[in-house]
N, C-alpha and C. Protein backbone atom coordinates (compact mmCIF):
# COMPACT_ATOMS: atom_id res chain seq x y z
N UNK A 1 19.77 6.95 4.91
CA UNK A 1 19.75 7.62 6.18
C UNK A 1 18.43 7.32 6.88
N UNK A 2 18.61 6.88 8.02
CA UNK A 2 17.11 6.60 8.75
C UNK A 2 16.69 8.24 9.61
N UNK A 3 15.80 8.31 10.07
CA UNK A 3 15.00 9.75 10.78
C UNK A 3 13.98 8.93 11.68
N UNK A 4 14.08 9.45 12.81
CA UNK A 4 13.04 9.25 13.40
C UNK A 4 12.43 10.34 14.54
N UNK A 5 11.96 11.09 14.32
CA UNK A 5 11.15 11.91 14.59
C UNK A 5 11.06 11.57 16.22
N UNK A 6 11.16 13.13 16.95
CA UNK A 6 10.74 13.18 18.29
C UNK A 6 9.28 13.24 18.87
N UNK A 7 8.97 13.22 20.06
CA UNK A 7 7.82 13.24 20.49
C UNK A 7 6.73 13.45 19.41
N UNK A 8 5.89 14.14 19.70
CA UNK A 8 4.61 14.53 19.01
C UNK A 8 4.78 15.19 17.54
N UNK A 9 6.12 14.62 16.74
CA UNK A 9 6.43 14.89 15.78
C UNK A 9 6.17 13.66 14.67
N UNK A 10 5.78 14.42 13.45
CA UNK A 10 5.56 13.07 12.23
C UNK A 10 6.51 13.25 11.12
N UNK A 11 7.06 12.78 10.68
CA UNK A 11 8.03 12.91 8.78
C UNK A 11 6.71 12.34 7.92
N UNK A 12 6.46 13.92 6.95
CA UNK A 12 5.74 13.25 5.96
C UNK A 12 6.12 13.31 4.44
N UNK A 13 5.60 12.70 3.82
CA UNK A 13 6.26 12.57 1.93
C UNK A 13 4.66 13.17 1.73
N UNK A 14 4.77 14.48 0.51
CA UNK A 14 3.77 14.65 0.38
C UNK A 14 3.31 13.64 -0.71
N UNK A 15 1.68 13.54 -1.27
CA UNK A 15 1.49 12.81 -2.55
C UNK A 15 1.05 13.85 -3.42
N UNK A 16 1.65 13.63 -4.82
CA UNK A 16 1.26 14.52 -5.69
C UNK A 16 0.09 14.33 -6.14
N UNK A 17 -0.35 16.58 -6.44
CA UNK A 17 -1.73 15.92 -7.07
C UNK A 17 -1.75 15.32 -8.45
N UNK A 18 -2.89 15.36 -8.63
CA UNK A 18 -3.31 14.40 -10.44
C UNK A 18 -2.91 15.74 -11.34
N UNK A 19 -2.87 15.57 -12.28
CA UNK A 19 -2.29 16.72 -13.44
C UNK A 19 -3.68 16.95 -14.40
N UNK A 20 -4.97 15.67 -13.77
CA UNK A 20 -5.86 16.14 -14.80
C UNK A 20 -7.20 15.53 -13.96
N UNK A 21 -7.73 16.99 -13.72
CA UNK A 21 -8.80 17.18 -12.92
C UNK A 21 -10.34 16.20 -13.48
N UNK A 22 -11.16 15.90 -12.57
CA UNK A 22 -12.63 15.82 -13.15
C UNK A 22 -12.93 16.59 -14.54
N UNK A 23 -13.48 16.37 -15.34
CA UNK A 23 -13.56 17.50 -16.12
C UNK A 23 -12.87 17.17 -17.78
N UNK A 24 -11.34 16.61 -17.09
CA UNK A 24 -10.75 16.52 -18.04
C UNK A 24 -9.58 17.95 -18.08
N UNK A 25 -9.86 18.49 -17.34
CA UNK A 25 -9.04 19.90 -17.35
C UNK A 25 -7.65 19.53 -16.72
N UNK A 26 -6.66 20.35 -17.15
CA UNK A 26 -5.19 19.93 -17.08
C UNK A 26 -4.51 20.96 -16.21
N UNK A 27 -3.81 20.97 -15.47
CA UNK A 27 -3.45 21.97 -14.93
C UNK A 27 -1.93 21.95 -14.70
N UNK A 28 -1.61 22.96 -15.66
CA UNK A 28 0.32 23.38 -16.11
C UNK A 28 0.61 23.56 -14.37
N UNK A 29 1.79 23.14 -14.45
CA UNK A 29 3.07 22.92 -13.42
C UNK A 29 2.87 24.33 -12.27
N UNK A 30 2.87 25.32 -13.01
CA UNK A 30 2.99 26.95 -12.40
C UNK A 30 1.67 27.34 -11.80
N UNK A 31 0.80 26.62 -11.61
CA UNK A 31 -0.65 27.16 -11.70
C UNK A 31 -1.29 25.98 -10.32
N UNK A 32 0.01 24.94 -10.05
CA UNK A 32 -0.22 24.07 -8.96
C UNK A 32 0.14 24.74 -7.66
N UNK A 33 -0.36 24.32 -6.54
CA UNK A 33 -0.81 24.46 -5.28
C UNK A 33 0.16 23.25 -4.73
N UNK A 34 0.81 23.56 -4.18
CA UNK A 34 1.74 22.30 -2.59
C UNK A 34 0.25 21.57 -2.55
N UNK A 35 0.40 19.93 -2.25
CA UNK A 35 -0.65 19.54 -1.84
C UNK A 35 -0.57 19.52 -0.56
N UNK A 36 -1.92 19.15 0.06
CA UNK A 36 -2.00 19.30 1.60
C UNK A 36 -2.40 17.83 1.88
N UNK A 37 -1.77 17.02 0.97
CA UNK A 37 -2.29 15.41 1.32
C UNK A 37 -0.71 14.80 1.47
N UNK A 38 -0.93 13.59 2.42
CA UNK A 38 0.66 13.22 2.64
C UNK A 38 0.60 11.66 2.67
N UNK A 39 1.98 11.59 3.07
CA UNK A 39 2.01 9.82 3.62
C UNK A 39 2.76 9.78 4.81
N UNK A 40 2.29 9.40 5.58
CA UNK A 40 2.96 9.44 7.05
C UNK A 40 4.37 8.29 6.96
N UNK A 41 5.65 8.95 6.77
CA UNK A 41 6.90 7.70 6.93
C UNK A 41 7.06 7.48 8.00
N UNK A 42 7.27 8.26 9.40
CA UNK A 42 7.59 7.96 10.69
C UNK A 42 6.82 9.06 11.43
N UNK A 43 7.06 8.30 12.39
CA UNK A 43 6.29 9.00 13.67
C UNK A 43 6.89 8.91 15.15
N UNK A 44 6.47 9.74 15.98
CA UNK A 44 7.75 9.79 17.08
C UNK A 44 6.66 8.79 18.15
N UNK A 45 7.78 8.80 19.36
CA UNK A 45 6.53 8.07 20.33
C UNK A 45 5.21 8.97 21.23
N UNK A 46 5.28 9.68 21.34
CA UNK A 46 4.38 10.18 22.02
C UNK A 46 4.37 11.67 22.54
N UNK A 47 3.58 12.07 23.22
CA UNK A 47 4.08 13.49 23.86
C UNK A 47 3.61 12.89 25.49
N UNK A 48 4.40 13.84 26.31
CA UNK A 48 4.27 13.79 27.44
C UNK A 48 3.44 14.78 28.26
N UNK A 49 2.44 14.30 28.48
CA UNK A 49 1.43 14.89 29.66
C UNK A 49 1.74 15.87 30.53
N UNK A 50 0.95 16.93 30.99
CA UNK A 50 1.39 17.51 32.64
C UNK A 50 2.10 16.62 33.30
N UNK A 51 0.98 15.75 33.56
CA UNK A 51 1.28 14.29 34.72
C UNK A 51 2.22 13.92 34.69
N UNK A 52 3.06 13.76 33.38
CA UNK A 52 4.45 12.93 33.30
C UNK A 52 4.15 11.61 32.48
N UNK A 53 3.08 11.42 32.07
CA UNK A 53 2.60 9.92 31.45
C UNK A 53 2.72 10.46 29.51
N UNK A 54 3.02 9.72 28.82
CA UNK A 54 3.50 9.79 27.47
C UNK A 54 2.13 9.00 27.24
N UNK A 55 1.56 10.41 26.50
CA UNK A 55 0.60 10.14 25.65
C UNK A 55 0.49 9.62 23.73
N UNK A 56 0.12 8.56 23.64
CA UNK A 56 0.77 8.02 22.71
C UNK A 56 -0.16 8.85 21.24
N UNK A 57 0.50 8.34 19.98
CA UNK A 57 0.12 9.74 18.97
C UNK A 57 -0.80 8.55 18.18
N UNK A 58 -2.04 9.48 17.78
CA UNK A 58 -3.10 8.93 16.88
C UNK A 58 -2.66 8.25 15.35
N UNK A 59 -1.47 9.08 14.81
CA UNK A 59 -1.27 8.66 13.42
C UNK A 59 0.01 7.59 13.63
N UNK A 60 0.28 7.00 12.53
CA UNK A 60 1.35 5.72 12.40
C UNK A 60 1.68 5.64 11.18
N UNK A 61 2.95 5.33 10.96
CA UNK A 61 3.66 4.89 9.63
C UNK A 61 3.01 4.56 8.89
N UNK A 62 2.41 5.06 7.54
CA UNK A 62 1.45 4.54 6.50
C UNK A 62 0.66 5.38 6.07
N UNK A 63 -0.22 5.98 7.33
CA UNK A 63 -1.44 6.47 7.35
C UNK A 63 -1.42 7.76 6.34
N UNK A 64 -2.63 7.91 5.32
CA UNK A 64 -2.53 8.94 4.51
C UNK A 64 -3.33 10.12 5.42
N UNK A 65 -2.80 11.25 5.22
CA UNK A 65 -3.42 12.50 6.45
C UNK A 65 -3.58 13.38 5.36
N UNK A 66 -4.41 14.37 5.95
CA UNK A 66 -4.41 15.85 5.52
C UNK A 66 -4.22 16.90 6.59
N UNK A 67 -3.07 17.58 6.41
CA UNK A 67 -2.54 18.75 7.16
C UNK A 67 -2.70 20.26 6.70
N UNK A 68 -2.85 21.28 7.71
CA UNK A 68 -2.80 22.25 7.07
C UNK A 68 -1.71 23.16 5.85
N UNK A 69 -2.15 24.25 5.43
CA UNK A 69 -1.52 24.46 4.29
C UNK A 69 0.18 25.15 4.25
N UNK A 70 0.10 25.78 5.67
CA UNK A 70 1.30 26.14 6.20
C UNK A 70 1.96 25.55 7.47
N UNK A 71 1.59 24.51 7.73
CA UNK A 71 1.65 23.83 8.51
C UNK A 71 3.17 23.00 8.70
N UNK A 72 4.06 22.98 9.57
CA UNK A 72 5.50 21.95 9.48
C UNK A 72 6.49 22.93 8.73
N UNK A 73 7.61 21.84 8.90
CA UNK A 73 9.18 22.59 8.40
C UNK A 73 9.43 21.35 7.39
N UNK A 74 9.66 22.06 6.15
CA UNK A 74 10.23 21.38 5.10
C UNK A 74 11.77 20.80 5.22
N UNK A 75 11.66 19.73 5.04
CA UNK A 75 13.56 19.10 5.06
C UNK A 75 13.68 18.21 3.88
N UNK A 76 14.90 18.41 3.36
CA UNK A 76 15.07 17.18 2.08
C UNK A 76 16.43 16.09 2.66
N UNK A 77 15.99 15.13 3.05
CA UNK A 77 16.59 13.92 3.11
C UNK A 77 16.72 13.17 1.83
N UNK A 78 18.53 13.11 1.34
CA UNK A 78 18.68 11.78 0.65
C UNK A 78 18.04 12.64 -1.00
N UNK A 79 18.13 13.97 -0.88
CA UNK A 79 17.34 14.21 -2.34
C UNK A 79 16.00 13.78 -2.21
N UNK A 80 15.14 13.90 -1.51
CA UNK A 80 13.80 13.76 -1.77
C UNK A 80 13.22 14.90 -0.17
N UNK A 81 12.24 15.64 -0.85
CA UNK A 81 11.62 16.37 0.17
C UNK A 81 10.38 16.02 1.09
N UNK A 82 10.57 16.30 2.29
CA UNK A 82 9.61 15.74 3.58
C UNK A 82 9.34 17.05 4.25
N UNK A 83 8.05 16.70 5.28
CA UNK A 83 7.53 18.05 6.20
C UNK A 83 7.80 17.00 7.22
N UNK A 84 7.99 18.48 8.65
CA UNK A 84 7.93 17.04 9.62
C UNK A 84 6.77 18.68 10.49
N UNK A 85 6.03 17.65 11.06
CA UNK A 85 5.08 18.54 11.28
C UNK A 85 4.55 18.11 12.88
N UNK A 86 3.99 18.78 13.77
CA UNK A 86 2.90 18.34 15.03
C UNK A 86 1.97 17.47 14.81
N UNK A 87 1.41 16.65 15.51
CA UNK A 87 0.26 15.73 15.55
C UNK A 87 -0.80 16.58 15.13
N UNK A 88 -0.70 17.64 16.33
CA UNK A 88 -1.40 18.33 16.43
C UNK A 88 -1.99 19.42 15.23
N UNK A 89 -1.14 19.27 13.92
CA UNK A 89 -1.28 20.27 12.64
C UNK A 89 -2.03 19.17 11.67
N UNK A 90 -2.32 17.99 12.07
CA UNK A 90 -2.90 17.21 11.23
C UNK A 90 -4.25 17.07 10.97
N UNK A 91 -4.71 17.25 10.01
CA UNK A 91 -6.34 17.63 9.89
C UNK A 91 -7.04 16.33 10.05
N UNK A 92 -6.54 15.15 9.41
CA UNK A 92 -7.73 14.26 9.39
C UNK A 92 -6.61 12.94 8.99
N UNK A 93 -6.95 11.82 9.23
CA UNK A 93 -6.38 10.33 8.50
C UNK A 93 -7.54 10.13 7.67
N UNK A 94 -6.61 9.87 6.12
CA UNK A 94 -7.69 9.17 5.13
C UNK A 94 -7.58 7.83 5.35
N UNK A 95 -9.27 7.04 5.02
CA UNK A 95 -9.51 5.68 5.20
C UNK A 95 -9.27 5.41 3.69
């Protein structure tokens, strides 16, 4: 199934965290946190201005982000789960 996301909207796959911290410390299944790190699959074209001019969106297919923690609507496409979230809920692109 393809998705492609409207305006100022992104589909993201989250990435899981590591199961074994700095340290060496392990951390059981029940005791994990949703991560707030993703992978950007699609992205819409733009949002549209007062003016009427489509302002085009900072992130792109690939880009690893960090979003907030309640941030977007969860959807599962195809058996696998995605957020699709605002531009605007996105904290940062990792380099």
């Amino acid at each position: 199934m393809k998705i492609r996301p409207l305006h100022d909207r992104i589909l993201v796959e989250r990435l899981e965290e590591q199961e074994v911290r700095r340290g060496g410390i392990i951390i059981p299944d029940t005791a994990k946190e949703k991560p707030q790190e993703g992978k950007v699959i699609a992205a819409g074209t733009g949002k549209v201005g007062d003016d009427g001019k489509k302002i085009p969106l900072d992130v792109k297919a690939g880009d690893k982000i960090l979003f907030g923690k309640y941030s977007g609507s969860e959807v599962k496409i195809d058996d696998k789960e995605y957020l699709i979230l605002r531009e605007e809920d996105v904290l940062a692109i990792l380099e």
